[in-house]
Protein backbone atom coordinates (compact mmCIF):
# COMPACT_ATOMS: atom_id res chain seq x y z
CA UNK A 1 0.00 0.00 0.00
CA UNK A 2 1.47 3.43 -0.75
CA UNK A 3 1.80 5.57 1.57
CA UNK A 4 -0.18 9.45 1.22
CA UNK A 5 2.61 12.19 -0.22
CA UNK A 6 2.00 15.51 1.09
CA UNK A 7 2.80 18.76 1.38
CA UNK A 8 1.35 20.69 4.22
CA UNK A 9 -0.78 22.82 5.79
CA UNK A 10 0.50 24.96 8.52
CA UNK A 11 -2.52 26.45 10.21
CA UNK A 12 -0.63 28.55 12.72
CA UNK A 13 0.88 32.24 11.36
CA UNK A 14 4.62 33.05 11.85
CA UNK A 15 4.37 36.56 13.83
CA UNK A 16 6.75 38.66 12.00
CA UNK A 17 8.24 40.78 15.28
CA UNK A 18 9.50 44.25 14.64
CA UNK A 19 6.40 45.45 13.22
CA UNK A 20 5.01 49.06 12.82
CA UNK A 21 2.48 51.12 14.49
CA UNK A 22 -0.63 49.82 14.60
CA UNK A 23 0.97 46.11 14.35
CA UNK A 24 3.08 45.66 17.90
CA UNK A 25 4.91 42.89 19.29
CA UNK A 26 2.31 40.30 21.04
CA UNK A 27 2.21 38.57 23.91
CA UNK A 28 -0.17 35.72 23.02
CA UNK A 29 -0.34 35.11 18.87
CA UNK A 30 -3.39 34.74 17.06
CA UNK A 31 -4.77 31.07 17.21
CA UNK A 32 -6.91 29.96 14.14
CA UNK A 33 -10.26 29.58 14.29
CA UNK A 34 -11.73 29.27 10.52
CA UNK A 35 -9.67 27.96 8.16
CA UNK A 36 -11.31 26.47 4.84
CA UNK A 37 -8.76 24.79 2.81
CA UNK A 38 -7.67 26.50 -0.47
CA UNK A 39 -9.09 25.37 -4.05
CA UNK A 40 -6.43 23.26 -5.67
CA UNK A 41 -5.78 25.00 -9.13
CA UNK A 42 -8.06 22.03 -11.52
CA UNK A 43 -5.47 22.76 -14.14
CA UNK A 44 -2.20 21.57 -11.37
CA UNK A 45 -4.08 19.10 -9.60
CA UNK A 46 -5.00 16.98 -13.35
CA UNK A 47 -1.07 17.43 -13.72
CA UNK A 48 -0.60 15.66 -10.02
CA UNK A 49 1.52 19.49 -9.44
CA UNK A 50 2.03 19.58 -5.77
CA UNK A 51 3.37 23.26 -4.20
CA UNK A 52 3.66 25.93 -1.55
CA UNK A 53 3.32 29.41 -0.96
CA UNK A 54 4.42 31.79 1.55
CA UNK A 55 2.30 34.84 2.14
CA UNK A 56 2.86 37.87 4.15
CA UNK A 57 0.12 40.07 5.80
CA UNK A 58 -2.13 41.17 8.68
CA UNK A 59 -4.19 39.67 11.53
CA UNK A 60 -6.18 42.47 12.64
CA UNK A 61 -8.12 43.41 15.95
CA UNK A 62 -10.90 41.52 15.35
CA UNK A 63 -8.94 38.32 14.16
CA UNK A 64 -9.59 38.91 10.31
CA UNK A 65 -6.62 38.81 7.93
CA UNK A 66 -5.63 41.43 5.85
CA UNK A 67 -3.11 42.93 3.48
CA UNK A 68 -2.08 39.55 2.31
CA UNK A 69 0.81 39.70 0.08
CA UNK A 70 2.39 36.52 -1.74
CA UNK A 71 6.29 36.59 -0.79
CA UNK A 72 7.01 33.24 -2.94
CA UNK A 73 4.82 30.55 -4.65
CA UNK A 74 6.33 27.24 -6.48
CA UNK A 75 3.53 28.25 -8.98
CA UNK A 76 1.75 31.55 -9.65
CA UNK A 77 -1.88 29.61 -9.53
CA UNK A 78 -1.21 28.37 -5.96
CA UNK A 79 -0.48 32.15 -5.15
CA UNK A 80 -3.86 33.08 -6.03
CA UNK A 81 -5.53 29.68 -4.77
CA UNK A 82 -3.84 30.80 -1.02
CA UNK A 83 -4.69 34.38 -1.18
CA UNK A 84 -8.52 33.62 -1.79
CA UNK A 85 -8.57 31.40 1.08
CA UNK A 86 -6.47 32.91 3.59
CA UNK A 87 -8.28 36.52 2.86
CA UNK A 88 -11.79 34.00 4.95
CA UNK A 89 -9.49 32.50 7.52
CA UNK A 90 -10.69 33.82 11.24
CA UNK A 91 -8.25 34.31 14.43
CA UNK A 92 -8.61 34.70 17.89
CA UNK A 93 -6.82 37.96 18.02
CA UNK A 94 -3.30 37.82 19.61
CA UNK A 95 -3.18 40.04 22.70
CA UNK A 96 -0.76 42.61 24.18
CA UNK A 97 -1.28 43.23 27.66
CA UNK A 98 -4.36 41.53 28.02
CA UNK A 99 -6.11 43.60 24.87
CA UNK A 100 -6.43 42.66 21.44
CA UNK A 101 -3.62 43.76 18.99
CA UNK A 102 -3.12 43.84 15.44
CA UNK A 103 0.32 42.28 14.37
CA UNK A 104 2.23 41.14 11.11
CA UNK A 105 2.35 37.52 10.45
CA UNK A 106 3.47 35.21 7.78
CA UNK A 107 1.60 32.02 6.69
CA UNK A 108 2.53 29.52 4.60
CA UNK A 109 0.12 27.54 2.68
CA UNK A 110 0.98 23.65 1.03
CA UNK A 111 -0.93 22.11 -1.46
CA UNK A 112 -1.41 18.26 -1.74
CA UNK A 113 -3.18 15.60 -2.92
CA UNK A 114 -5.11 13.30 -0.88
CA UNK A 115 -4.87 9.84 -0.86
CA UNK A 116 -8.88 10.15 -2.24
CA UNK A 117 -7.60 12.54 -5.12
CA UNK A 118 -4.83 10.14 -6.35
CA UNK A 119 -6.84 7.21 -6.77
CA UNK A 120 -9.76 9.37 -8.60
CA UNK A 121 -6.55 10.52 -10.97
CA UNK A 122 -5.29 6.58 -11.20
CA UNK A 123 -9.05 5.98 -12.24
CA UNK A 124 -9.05 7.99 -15.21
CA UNK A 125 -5.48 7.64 -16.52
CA UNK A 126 -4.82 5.70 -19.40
CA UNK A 127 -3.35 2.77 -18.32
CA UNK A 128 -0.68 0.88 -20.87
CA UNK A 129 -2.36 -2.63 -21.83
CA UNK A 130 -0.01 -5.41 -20.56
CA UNK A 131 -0.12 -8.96 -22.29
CA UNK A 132 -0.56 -11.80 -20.31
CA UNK A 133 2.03 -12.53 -17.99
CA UNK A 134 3.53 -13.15 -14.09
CA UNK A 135 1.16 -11.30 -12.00
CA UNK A 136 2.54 -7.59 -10.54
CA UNK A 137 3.60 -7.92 -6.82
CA UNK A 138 4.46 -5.27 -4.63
CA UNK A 139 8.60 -4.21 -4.22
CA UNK A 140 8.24 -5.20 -0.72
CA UNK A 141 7.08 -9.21 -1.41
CA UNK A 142 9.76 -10.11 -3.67
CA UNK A 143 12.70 -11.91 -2.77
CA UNK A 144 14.79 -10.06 -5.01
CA UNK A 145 14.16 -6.37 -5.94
CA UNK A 146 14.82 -5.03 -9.26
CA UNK A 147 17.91 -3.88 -9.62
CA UNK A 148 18.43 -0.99 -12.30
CA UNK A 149 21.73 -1.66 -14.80
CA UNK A 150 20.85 0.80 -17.50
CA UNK A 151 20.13 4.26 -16.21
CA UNK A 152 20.23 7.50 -18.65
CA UNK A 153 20.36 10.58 -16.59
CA UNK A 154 17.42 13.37 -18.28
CA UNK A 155 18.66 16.83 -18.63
CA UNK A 156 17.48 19.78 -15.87
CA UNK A 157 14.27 21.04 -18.12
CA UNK A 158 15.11 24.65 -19.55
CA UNK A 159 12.62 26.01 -17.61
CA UNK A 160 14.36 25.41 -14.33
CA UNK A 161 17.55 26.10 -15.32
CA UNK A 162 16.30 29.44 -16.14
CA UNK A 163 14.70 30.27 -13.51
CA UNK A 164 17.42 28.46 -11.14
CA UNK A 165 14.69 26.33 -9.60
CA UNK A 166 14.98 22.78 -8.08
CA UNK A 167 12.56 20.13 -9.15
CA UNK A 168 11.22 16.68 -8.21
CA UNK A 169 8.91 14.18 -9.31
CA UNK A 170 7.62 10.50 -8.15
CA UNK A 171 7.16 8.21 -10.98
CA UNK A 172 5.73 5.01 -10.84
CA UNK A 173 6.06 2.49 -13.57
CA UNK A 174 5.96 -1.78 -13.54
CA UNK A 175 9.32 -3.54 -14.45
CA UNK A 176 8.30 -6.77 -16.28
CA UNK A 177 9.74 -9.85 -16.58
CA UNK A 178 12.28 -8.89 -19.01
CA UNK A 179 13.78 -6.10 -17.24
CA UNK A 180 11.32 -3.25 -19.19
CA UNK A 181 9.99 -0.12 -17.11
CA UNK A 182 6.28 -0.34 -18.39
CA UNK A 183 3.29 1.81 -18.00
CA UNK A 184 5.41 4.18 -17.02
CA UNK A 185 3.43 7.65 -15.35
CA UNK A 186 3.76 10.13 -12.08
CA UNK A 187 2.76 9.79 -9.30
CA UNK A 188 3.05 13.35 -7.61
CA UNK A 189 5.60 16.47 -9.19
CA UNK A 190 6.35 19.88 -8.63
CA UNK A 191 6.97 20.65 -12.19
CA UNK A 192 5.41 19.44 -15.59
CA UNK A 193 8.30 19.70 -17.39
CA UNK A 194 10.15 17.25 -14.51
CA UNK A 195 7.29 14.51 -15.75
CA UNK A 196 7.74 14.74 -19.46
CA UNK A 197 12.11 14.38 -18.93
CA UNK A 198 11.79 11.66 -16.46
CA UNK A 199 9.06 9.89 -18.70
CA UNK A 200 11.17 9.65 -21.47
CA UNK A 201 14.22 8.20 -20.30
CA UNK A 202 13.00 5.81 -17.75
CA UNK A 203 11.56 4.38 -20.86
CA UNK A 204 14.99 3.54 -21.80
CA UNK A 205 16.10 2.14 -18.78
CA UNK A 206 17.06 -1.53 -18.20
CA UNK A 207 16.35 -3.67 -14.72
CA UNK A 208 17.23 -7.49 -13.74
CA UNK A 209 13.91 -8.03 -12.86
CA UNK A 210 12.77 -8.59 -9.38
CA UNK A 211 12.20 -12.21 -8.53
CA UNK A 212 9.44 -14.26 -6.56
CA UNK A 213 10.28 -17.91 -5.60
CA UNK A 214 12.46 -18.48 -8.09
CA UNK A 215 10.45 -16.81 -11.17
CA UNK A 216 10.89 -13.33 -12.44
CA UNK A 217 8.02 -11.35 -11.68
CA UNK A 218 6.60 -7.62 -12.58
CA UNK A 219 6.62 -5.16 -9.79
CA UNK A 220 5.72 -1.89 -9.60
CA UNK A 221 8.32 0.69 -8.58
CA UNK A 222 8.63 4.28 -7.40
CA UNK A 223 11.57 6.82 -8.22
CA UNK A 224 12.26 10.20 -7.19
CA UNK A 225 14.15 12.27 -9.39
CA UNK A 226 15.59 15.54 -7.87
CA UNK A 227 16.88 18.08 -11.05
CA UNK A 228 19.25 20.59 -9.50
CA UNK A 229 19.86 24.36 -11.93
CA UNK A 230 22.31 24.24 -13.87
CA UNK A 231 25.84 25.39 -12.87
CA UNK A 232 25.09 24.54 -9.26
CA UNK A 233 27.95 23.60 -6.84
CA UNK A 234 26.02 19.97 -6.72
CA UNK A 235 24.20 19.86 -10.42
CA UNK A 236 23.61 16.57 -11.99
CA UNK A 237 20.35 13.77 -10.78
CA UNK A 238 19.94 11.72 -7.77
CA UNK A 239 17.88 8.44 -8.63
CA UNK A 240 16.33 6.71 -5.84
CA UNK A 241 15.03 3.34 -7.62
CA UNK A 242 12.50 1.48 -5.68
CA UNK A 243 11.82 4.21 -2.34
CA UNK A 244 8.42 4.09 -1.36
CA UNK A 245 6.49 7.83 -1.66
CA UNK A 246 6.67 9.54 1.63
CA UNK A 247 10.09 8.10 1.76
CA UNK A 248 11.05 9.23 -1.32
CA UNK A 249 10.19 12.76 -1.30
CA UNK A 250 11.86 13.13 2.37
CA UNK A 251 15.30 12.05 0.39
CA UNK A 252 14.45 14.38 -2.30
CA UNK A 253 14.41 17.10 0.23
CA UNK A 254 17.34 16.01 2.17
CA UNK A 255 19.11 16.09 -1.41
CA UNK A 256 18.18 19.65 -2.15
CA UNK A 257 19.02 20.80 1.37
CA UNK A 258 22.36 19.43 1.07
CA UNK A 259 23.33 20.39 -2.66
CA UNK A 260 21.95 24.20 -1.35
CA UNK A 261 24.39 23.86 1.87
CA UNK A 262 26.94 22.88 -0.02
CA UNK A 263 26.59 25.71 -3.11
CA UNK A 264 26.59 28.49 -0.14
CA UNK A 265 29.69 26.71 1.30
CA UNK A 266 31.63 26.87 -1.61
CA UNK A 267 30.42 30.51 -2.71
CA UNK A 268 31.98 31.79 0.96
C-alpha cells in the first residue's frame, strides 16, 4: 500500500516581530479559528503538481486577515488559490497586555493531494495494456528487488535552469519480466516539465527483474528524481530506484538541502 505524499498545511501564522504602528509585538499570537482549505488550481491538480506558498500580511483586531501579500509561490496559480482562502481565515486575536492587537504575520500555505484525489486521478489515466504474464507484486514481497543496470540521466528542463529552480517528481512504472519499465506515469511532481524528462528516459532504462520464488516477476516501482539548476555547486540527478512515496520525497528534500548547503559553502 502506498503511503499518502504531502505537502502541508500549517494552520498557525509566523508573527513577524519588529512590526510598525498599529501592528506591535504580542504577547499571546493569534490562534486559528476558521480555516477552509484553499481550491487546488483544476489545471495543477489533473497534472498531479504539488506546491507551496508563503504569504505575508495582517491579523487584525478583530482576528480577520488582511493585506495579504504573496512573498514566494512554487507556482503563480497556488499564489492566487492561497490568497482567496487565507483573505476567509478567522483568528482569535493575539493580545498585548491583556487587549487585542493587530500584528504582522506570515503564513505559509501547502498544497497536496489526498490519498482520495490520487486514486480518482489513477481511475481515469490511461493505463498501458499489458499482455498476459507473471502477476505484478508489490517491491516489498519479492525476494529479489529489481535492480536498475541501465540508467540514462534526463537533462534539468530549460525552464528550471532558467529560472534556477529545483525540481522533483515520483514516478511510478511496472518492471516486467524482461527487465522493461512499463506503464510508465507520475505519481506526484512539482513541475510538468520534470514529468515529461523523467518519462522519457525511464523508458529507456534496463532492470534485472525482481524475482518471486524463483520466477521473475513484474513489480511496480517508485523513483524520485531531484533536477538541480544548472551550474550549481552539486548539479547533476539523484535516482532513488524502488523508495516508497513519503520516503522518497523526504530524500528528495534532504538532497536539495544538502546540494543548497553545499553551493553556499563553496560561494563563501
Amino acid at each position: 500500500m502506498r503511503r499518502l505524499i504531502c505537502l502541508w498545511l500549517l494552520i498557525l501564522p509566523m508573527v513577524l516581530l519588529g512590526g510598525e504602528a498599529p501592528v506591535v509585538r504580542p504577547d499571546t499570537p493569534p490562534q486559528p479559528k476558521i480555516q477552509p482549505p484553499p481550491d487546488y488550481p483544476k489545471a495543477l491538480k489533473e497534472q498531479r503538481i504539488v506546491g507551496s506558498v508563503d504569504l505575508r500580511g495582517v491579523i487584525d483586531e478583530q482576528g480577520d486577515v488582511k493585506d495579504l501579500v504573496v512573498d514566494r509561490a512554487s507556482r503563480e496559480e497556488f499564489g492566487h488559490a492561497a490568497i482567496a482562502a487565507v483573505a476567509q481565515w478567522k483568528y482569535l486575536p493575539a493580545t498585548k497586555a491583556g487587549r487585542p492587537c493587530a500584528v504582522k504575520v506570515g503564513i505559509p500555505v501547502g498544497f497536496s493531494l489526498t490519498a482520495d484525489d490520487l486514486a480518482e486521478l489513477d481511475a481515469r489515466r490511461t493505463k498501458e495494456f499489458l499482455p498476459p504474464g507473471p502477476p505484478v507484486y508489490p517491491v516489498e514481497e519479492l525476494d529479489e528487488w529489481p535492480e536498475l543496470k541501465k540508467e540514462i540521466r534526463p537533462d534539468t528542463p530549460k525552464s528550471l535552469k532558467q529560472e534556477r529552480r529545483f525540481g522533483q517528481v515520483v514516478m511510478v512504472f511496472i518492471v516486467d519480466e524482461r527487465g522493461m519499465p512499463r506503464d510508465i506515469h507520475p505519481l506526484i511532481t512539482t513541475h510538468a516539465e520534470c514529468t515529461q524528462a523523467a518519462a522519457a528516459v525511464i523508458e529507456k532504462w534496463r532492470f534485472t527483474p525482481g524475482s518471486k520464488a524463483g520466477q521473475a516477476v513484474r513489480t511496480e516501482l517508485e523513483v524520485t528524481l531531484v533536477f538541480f539548476p544548472e551550474n550549481h555547486a552539486a548539479s547533476g540527478l539523484r535516482v532513488r530506484p524502488g523508495v516508497r512515496s513519503g520516503e522518497g520525497f523526504a530524500l528528495a528534500e534532504a538532497v536539495v538541502k544538502g546540494a543548497a548547503e553545499a553551493a553556499a559553502a563553496a560561494a563563501a
